[in-house]
N, C-alpha and C. Protein backbone atom coordinates (compact mmCIF):
# COMPACT_ATOMS: atom_id res chain seq x y z
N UNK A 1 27.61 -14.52 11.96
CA UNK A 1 28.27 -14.05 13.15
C UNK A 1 28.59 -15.27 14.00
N UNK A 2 30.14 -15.48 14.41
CA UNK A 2 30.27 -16.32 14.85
C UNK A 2 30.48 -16.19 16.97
N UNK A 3 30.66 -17.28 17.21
CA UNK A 3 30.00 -17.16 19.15
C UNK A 3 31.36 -16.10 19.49
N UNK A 4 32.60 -16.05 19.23
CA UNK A 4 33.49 -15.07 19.75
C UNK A 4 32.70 -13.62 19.53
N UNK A 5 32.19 -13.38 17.75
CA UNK A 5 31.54 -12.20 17.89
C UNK A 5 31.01 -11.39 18.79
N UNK A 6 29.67 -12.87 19.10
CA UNK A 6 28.65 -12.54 20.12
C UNK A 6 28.96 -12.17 21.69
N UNK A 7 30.31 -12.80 22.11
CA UNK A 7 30.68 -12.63 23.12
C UNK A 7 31.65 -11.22 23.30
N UNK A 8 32.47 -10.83 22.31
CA UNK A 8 33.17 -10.01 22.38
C UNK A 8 32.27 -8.23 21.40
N UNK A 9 30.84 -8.54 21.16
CA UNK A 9 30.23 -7.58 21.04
C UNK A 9 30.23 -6.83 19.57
N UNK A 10 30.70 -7.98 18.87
CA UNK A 10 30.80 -7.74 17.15
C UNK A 10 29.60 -7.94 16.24
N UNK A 11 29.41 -7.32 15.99
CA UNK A 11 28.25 -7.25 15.52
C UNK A 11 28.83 -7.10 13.52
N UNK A 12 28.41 -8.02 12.65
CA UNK A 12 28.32 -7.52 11.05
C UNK A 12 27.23 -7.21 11.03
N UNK A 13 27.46 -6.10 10.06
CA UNK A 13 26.45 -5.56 9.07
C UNK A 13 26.23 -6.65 7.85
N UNK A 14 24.78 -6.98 7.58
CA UNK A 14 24.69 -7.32 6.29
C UNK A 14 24.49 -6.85 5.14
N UNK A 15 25.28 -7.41 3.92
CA UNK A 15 25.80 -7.42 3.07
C UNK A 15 23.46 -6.71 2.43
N UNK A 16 24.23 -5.77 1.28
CA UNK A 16 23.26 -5.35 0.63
C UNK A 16 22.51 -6.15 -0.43
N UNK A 17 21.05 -5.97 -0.01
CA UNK A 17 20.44 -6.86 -0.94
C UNK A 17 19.94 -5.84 -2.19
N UNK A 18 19.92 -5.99 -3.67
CA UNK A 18 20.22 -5.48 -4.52
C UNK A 18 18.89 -5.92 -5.15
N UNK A 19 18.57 -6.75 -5.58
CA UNK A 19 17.48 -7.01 -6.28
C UNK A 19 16.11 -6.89 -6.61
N UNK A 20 15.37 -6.61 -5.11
CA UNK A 20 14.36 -6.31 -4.72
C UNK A 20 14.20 -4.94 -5.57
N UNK A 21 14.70 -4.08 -5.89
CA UNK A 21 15.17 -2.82 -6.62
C UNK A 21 14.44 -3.01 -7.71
N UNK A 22 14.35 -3.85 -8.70
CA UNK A 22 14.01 -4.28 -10.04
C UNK A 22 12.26 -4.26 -9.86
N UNK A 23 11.89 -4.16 -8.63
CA UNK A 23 9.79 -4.29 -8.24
C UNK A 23 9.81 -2.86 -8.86
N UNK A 24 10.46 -1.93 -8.92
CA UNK A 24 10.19 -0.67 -8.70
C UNK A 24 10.03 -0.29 -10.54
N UNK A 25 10.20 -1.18 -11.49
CA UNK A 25 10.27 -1.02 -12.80
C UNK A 25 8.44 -1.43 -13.03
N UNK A 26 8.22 -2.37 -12.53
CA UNK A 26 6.64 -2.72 -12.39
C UNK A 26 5.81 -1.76 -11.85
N UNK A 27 6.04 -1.63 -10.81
CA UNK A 27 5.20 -0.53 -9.93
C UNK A 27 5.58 1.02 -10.32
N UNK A 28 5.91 1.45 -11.26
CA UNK A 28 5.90 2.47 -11.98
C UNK A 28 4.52 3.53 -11.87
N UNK A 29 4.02 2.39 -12.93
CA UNK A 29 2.85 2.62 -13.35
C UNK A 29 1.74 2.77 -12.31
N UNK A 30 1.76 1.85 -11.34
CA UNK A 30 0.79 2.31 -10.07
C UNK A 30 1.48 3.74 -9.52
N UNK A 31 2.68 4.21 -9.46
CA UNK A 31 3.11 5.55 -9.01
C UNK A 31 3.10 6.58 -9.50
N UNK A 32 2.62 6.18 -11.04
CA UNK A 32 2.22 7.54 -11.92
C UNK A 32 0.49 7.80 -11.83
N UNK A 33 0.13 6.43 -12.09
CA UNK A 33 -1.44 6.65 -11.94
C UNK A 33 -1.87 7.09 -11.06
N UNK A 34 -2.03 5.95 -10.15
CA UNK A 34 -2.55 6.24 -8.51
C UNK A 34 -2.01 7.54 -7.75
N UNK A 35 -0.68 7.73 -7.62
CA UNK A 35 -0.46 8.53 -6.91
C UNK A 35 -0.12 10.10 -8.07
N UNK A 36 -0.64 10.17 -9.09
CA UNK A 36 -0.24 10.98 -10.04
C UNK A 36 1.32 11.99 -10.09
N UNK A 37 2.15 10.85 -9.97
CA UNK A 37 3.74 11.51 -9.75
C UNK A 37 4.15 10.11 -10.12
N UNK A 38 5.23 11.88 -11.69
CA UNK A 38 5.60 10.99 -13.00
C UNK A 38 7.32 11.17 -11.94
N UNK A 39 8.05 9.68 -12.52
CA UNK A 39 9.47 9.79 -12.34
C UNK A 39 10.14 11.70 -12.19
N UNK A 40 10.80 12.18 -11.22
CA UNK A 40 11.34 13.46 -11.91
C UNK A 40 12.69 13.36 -11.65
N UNK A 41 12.98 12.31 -13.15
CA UNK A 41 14.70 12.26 -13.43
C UNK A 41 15.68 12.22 -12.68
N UNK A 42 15.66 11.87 -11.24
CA UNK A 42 16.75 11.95 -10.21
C UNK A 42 16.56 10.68 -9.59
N UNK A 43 17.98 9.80 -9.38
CA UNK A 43 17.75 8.89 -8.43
C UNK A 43 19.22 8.84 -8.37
N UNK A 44 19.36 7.89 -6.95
CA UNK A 44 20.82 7.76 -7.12
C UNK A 44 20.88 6.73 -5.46
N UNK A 45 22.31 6.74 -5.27
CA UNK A 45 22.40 5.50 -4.50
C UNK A 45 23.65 6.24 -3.18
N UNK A 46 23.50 5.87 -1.67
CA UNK A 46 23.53 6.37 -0.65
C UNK A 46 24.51 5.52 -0.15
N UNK A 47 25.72 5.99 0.03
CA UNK A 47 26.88 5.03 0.75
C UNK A 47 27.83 5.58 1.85
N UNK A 48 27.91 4.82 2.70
CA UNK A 48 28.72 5.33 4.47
C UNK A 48 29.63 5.63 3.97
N UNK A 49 30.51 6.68 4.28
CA UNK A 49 31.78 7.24 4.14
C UNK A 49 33.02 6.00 3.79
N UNK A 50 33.77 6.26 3.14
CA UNK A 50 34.80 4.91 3.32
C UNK A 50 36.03 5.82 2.35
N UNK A 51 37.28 5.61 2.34
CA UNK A 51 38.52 6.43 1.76
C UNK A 51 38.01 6.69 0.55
N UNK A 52 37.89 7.96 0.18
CA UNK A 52 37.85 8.40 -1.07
C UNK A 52 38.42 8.17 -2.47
N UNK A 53 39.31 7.41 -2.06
CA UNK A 53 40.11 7.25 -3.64
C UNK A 53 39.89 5.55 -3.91
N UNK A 54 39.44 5.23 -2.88
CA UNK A 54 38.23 3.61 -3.34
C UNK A 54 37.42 4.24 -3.99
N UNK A 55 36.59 5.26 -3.82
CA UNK A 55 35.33 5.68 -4.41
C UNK A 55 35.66 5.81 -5.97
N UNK A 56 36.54 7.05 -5.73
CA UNK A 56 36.76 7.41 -6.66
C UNK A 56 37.17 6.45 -8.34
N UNK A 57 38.06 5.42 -8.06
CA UNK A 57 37.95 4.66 -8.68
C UNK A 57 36.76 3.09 -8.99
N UNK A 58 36.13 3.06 -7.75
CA UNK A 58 34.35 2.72 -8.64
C UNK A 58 33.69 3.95 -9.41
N UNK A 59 33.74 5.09 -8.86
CA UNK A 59 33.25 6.10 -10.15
C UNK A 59 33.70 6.29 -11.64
N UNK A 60 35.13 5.91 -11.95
CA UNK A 60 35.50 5.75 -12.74
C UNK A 60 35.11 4.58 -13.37
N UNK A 61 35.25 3.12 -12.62
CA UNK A 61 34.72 2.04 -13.34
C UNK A 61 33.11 2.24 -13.69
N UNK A 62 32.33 2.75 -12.55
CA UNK A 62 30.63 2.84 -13.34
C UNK A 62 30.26 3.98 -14.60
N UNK A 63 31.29 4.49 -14.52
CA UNK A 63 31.38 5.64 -15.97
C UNK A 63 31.62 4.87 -16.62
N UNK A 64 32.62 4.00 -16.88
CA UNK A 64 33.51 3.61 -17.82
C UNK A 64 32.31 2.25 -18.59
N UNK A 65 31.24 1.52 -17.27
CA UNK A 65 30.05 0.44 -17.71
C UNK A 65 29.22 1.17 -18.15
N UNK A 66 28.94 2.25 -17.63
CA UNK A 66 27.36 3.12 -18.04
C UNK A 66 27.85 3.84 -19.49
N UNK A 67 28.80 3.87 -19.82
CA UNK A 67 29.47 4.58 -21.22
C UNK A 67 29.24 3.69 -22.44
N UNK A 68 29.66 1.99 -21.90
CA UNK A 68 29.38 1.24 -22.87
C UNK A 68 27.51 1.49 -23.69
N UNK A 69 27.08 1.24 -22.74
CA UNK A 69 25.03 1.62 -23.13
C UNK A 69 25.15 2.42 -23.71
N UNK A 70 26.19 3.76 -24.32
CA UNK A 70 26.02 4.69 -25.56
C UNK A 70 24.42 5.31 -25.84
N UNK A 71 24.10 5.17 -26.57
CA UNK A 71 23.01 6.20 -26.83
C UNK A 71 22.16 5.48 -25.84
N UNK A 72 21.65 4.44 -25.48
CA UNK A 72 20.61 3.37 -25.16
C UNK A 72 20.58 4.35 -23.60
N UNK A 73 21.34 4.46 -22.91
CA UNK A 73 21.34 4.78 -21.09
C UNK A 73 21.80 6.22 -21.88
N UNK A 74 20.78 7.05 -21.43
CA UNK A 74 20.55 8.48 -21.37
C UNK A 74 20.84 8.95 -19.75
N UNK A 75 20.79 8.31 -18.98
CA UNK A 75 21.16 8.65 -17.58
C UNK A 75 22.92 9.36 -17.53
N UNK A 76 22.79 10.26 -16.34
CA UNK A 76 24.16 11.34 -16.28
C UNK A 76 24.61 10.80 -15.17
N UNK A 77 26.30 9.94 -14.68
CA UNK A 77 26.04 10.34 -13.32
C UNK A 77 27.11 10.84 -13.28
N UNK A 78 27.13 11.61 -11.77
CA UNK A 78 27.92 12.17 -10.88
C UNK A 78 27.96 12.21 -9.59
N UNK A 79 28.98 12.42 -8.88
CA UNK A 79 29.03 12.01 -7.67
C UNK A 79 29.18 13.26 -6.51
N UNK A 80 28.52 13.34 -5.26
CA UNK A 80 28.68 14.26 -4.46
C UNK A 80 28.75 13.69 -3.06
N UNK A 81 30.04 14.28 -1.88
CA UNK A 81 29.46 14.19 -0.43
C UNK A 81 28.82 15.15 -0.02
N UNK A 82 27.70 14.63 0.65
CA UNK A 82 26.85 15.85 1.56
C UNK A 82 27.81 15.78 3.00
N UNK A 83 27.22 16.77 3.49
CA UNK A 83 27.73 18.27 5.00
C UNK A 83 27.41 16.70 5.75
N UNK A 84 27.02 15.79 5.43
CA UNK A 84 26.92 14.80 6.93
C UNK A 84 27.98 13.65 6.91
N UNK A 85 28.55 13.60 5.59
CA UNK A 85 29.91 12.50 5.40
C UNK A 85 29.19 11.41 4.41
N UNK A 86 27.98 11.53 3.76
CA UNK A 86 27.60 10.38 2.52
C UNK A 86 28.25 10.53 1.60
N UNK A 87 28.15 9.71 0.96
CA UNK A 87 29.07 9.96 -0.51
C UNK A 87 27.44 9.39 -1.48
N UNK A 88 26.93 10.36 -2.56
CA UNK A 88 26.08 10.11 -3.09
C UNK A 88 26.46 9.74 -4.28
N UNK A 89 26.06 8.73 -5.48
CA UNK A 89 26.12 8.87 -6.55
C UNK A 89 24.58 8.92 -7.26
N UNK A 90 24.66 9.92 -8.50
CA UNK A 90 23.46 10.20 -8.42
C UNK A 90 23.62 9.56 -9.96
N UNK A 91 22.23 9.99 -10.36
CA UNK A 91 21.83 9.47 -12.03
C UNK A 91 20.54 10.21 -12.10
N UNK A 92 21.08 11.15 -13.41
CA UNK A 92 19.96 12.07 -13.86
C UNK A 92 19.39 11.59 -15.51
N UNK A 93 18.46 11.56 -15.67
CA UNK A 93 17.90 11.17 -16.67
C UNK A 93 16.39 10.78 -16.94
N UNK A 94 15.91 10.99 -18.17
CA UNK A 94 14.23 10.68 -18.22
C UNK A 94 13.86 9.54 -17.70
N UNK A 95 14.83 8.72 -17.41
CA UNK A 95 13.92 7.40 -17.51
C UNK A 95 13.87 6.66 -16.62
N UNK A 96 12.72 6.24 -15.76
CA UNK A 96 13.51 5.65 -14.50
C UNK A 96 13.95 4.21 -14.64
N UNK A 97 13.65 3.27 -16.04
CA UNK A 97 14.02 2.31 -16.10
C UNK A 97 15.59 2.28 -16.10
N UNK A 98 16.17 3.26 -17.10
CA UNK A 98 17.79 3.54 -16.78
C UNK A 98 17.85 3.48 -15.74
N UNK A 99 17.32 4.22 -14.77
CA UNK A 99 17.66 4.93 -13.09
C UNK A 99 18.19 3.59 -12.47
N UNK A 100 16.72 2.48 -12.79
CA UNK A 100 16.93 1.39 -11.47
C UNK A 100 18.06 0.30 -12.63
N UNK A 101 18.20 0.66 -13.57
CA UNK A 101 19.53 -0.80 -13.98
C UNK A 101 21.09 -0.05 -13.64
N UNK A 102 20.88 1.38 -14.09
CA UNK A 102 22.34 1.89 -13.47
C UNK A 102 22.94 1.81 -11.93
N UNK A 103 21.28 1.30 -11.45
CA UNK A 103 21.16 1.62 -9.63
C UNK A 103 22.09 0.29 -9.16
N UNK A 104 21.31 -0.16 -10.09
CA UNK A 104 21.65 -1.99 -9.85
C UNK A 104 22.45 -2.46 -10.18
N UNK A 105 23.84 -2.19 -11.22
CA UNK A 105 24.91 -2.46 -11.57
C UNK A 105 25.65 -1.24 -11.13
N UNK A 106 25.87 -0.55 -10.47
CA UNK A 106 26.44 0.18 -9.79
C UNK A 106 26.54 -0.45 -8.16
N UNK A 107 25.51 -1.07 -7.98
CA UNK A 107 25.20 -1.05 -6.38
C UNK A 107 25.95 -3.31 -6.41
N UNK A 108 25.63 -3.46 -7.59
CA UNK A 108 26.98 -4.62 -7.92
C UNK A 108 28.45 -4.76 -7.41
N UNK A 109 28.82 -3.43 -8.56
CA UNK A 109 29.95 -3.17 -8.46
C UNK A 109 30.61 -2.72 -7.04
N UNK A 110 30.05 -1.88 -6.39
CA UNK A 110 30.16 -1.21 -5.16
C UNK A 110 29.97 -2.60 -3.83
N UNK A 111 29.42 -4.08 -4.29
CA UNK A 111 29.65 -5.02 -3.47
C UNK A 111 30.83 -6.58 -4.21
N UNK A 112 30.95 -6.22 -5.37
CA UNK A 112 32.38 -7.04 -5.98
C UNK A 112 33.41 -6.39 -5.13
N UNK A 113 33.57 -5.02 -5.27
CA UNK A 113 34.67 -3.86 -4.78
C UNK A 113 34.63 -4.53 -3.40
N UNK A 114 34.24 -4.82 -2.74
CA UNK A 114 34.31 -5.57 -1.11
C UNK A 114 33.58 -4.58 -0.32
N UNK A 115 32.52 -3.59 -1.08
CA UNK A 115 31.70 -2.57 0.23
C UNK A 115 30.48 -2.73 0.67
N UNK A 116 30.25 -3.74 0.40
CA UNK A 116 28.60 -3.94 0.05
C UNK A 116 28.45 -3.56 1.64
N UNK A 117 29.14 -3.29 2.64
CA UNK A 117 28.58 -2.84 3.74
C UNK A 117 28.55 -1.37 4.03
N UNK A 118 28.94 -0.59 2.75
CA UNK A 118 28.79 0.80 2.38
C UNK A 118 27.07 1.45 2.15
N UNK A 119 26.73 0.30 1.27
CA UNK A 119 25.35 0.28 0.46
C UNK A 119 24.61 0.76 1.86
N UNK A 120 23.53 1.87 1.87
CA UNK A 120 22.60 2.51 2.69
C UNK A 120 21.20 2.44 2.24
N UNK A 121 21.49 3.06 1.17
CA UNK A 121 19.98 3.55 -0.04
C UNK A 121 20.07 3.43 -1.30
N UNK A 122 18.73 3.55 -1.76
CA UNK A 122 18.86 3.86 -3.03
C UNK A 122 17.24 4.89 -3.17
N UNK A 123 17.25 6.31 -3.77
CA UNK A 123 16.35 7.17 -3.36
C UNK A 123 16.00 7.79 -5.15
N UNK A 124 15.01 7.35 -5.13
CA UNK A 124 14.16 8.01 -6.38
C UNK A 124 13.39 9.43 -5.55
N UNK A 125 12.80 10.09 -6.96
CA UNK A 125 12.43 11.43 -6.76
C UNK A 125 11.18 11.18 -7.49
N UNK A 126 10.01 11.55 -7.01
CA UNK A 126 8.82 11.34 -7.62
C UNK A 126 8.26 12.69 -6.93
N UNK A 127 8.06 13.94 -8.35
CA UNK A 127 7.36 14.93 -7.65
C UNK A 127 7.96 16.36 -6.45
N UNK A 128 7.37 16.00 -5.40
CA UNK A 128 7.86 16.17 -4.49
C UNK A 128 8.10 15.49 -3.21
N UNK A 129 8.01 14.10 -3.50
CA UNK A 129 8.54 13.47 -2.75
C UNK A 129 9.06 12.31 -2.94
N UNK A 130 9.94 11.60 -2.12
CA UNK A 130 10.95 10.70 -2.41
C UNK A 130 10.69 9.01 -2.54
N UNK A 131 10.80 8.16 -3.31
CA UNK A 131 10.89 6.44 -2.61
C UNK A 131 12.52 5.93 -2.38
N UNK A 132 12.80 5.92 -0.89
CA UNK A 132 14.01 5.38 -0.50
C UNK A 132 13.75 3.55 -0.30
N UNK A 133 15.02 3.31 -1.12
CA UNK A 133 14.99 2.00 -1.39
C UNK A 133 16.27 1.66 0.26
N UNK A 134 16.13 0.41 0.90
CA UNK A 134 17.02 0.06 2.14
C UNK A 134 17.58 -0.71 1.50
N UNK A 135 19.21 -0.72 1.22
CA UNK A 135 19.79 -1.91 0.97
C UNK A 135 19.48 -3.48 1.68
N UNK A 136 19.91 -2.74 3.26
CA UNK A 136 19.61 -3.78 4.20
C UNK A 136 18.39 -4.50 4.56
N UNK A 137 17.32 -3.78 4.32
CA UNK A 137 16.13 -4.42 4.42
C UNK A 137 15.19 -5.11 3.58
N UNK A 138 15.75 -4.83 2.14
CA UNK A 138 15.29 -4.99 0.78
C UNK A 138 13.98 -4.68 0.73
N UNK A 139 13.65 -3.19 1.47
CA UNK A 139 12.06 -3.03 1.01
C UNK A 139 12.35 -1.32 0.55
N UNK A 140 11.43 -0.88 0.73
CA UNK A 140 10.74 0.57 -0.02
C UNK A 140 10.46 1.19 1.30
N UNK A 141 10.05 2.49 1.36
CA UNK A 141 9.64 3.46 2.31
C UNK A 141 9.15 4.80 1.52
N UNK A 142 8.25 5.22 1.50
CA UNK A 142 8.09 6.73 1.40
C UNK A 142 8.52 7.72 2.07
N UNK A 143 9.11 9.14 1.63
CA UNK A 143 9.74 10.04 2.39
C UNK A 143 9.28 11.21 1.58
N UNK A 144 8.56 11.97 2.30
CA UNK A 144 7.90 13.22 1.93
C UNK A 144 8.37 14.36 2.80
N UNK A 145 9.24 14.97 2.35
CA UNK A 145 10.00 16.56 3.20
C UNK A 145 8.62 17.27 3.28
N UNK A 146 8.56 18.17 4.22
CA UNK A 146 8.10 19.39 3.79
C UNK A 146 8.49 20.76 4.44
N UNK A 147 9.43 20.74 4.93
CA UNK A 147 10.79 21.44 5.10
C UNK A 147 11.75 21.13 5.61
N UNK A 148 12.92 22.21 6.47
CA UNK A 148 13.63 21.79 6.89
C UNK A 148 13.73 20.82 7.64
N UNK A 149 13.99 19.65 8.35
CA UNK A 149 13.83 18.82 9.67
C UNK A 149 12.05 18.06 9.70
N UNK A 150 11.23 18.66 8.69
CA UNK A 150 10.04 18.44 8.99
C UNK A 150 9.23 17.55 8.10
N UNK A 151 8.39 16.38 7.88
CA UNK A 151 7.92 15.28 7.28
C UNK A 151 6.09 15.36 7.26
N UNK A 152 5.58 14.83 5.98
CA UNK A 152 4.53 14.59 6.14
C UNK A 152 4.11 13.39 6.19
N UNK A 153 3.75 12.79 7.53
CA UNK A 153 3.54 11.63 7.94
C UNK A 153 2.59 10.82 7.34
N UNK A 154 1.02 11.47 7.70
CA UNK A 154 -0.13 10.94 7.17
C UNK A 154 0.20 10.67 5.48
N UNK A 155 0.72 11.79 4.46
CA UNK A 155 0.92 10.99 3.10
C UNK A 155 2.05 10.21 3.23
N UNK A 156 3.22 9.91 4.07
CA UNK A 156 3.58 8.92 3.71
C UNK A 156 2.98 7.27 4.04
N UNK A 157 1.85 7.53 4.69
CA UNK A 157 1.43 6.27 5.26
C UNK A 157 0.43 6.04 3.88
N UNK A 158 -0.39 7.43 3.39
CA UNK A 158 -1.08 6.99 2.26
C UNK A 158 0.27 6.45 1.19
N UNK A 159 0.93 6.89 0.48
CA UNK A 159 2.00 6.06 -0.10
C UNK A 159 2.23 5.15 0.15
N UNK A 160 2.39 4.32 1.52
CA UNK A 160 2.76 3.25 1.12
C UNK A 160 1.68 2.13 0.80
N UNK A 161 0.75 2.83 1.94
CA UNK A 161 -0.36 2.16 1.15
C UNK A 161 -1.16 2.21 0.26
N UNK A 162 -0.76 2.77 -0.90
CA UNK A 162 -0.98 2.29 -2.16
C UNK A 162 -0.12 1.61 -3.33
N UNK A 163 0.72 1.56 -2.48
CA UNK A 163 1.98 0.93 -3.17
C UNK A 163 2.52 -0.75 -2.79
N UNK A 164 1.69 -0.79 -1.49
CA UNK A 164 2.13 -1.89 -0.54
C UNK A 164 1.72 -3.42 -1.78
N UNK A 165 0.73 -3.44 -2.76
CA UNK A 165 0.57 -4.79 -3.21
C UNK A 165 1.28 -4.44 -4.25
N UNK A 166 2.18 -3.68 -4.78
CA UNK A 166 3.37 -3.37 -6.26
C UNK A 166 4.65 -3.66 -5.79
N UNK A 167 5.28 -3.00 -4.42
CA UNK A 167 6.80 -2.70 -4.00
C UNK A 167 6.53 -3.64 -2.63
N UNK A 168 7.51 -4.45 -2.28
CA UNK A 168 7.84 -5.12 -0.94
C UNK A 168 8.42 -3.44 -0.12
N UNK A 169 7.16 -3.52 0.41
CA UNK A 169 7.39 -1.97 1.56
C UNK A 169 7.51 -2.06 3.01
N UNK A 170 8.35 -1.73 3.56
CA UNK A 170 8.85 -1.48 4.36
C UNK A 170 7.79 -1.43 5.38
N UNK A 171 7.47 -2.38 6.79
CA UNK A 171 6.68 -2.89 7.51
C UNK A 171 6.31 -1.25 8.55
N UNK A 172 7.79 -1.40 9.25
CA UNK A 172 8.30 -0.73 10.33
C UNK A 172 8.27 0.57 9.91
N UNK A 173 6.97 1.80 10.24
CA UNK A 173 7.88 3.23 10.16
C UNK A 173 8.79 3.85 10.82
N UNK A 174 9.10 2.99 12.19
CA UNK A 174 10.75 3.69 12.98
C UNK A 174 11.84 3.14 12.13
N UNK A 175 11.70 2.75 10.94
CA UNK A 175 12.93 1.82 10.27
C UNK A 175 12.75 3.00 8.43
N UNK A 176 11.83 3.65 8.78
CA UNK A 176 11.70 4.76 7.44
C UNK A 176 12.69 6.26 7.77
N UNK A 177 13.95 6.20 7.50
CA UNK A 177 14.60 6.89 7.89
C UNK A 177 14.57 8.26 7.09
N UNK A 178 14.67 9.74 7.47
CA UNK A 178 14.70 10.70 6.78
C UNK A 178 15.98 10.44 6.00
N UNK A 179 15.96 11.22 4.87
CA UNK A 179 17.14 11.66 4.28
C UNK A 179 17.06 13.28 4.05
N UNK A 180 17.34 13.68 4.92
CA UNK A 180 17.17 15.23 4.85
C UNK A 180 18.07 15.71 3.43
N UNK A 181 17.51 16.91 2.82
CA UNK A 181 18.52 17.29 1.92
C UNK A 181 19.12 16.92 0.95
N UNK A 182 18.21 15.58 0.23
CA UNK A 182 18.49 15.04 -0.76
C UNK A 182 19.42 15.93 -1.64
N UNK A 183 20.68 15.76 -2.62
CA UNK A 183 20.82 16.46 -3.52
C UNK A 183 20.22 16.16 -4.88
N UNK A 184 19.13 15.11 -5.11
CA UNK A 184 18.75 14.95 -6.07
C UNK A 184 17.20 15.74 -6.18
């Protein structure tokens, strides 16, 4: 950000950090053991509204990369906006090692394409409750619904702390944002 920015009240967003994503292939295994919640086949990646027919054609190009992997990437994706203006792309499949490389060459592509200031999340499904990945912050957070509008606090604090020496987790809980209504 340069001094006109600062003076005239411009503020950038930074660009999504992508990599940190790849802890979450290690720390698996502490999230099946410890917290006894196996992967349940849903993850997918969280992006700010932006013209639809940009989208649409990265959906076509991450079909067209995730197609090459043929039998190897068992992961499905498809794409949905939720009632609040996200544009989700999701990835269904057994495995969460697929989950986080489709996450991660998708969430590539989506910053070659020039959006990387689109990138929000990236949200696995464990169970019944969620690990939201922050582009921007490059850490982890736990997110546990337990209904409409409503969160279970105390397990997400146990989550992270048992997760905190596997996943770079997220310091700040005013920075652990709901995602109400996951469609995954």
């Amino acid at each position: 950000m340069g001094l006109f920015d600062s003076l005239f009240g411009r503020t950038k967003i930074p660009p999504g950090k992508t990599d940190a994503l790849f802890a979450l292939s290690t720390a698996s295994l502490d999230i099946e053991v410890k917290l006894d919640s196996p992967y349940g086949q849903h993850a997918a990646i969280v992006l700010r509204a932006v013209d639809n027919s940009s989208y649409d054609a990265i959906n076509k190009e991450i079909n067209d990369l995730l197609a090459i992997g043929g039998k190897d990437f068992k992961a499905k994706v498809h794409a949905k906006d939720d009632s609040m203006g996200f544009h989700w792309l999701m990835f269904d499949g057994p495995d969460l090692e697929d989950a986080v490389n489709g996450l991660h060459m998708t969430a590539d592509l989506i910053k070659q394409a020039g959006f990387a200031d689109s990138l929000l999340a990236a949200m696995f499904r464990f169970g019944d409750w969620y690990l939201v990945y922050s582009y921007r912050r490059a850490s982890f957070y736990p997110f546990v619904p337990t209904g409409h509008s409503t969160r279970n606090n105390s397990r997400e604090f146990r989550i992270r702390q048992t997760l905190v020496d596997a996943l770079p987790m997220e310091k700040d809980p005013e920075r652990w944002y709901p995602l109400w209504d996951p469609p995954i």
